[in-house]
Protein backbone atom coordinates (compact mmCIF):
# COMPACT_ATOMS: atom_id res chain seq x y z
CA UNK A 1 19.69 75.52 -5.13
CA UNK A 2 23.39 76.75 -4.47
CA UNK A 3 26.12 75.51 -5.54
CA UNK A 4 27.35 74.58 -1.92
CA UNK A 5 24.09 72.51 -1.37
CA UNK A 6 23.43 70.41 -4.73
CA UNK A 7 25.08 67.41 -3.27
CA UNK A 8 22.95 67.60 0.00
CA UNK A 9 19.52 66.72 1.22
CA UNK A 10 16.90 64.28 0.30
CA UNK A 11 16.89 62.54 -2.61
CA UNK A 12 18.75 59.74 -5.10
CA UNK A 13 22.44 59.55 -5.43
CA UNK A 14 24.59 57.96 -7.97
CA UNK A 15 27.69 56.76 -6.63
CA UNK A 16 31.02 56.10 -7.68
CA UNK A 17 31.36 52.71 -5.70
CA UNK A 18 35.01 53.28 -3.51
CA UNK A 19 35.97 49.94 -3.64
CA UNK A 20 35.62 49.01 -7.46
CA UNK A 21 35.36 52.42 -9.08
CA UNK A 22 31.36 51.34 -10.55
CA UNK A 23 28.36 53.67 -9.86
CA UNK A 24 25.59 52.68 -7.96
CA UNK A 25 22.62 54.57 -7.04
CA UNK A 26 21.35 55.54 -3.16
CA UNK A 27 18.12 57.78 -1.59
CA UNK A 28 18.34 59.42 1.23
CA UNK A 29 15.42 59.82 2.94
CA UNK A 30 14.54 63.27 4.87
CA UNK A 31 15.63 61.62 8.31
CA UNK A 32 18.77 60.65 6.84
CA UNK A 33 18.46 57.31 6.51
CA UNK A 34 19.62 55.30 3.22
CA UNK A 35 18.30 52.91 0.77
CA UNK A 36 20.41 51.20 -1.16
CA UNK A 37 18.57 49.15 -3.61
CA UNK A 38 21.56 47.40 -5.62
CA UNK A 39 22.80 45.58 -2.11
CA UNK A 40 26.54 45.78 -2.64
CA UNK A 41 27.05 49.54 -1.26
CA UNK A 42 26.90 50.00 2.68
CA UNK A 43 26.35 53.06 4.58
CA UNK A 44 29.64 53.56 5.62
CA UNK A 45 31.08 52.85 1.65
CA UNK A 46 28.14 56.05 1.09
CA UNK A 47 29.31 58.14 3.72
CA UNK A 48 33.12 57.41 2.36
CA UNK A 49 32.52 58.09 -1.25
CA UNK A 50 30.13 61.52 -0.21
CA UNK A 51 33.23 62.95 1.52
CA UNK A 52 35.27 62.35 -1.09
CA UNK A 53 33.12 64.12 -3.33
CA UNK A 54 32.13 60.60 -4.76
CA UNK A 55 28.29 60.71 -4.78
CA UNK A 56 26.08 63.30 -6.61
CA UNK A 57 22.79 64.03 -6.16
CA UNK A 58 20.32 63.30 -9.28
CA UNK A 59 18.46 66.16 -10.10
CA UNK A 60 15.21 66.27 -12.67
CA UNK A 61 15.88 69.16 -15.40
CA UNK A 62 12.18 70.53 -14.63
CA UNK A 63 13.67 71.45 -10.53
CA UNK A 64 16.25 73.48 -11.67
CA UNK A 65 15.97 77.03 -11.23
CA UNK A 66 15.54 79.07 -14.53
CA UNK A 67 18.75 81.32 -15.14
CA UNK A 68 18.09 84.58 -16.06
CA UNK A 69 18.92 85.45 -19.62
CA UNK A 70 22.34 87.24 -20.20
């Protein structure tokens, strides 16, 4: 995973909530779709906060890449 895609694709979110500057957490599903599970965040509040650079993708340790060693 680049750079330029780890805030992209499938998976759960957390987001920094635009309105009241609290994180909530979002999946997005492979067609795009969203579920947001705490109620209070709507699609367009996601799609806001993602283009702001508000909502980051949670990622296990054990999918990261291994770095090579230096």
């Amino acid at each position: 995973m680049t750079k330029s895609d780890a805030n992209s694709g499938p998976g759960w979110y957390e987001v920094i909530h635009p309105r009241n500057a609290t994180t909530r957490i979002a999946y997005v599903q492979e067609n795009g779709d969203l579920y947001l599970p705490e109620g209070d965040l709507t699609p367009e509040e996601f799609a806001f906060a993602a283009a702001r650079g508000n909502a980051h993708r949670l990622v296990r340790a054990d999918e990261q890449p291994a770095t090579p060693a230096a």
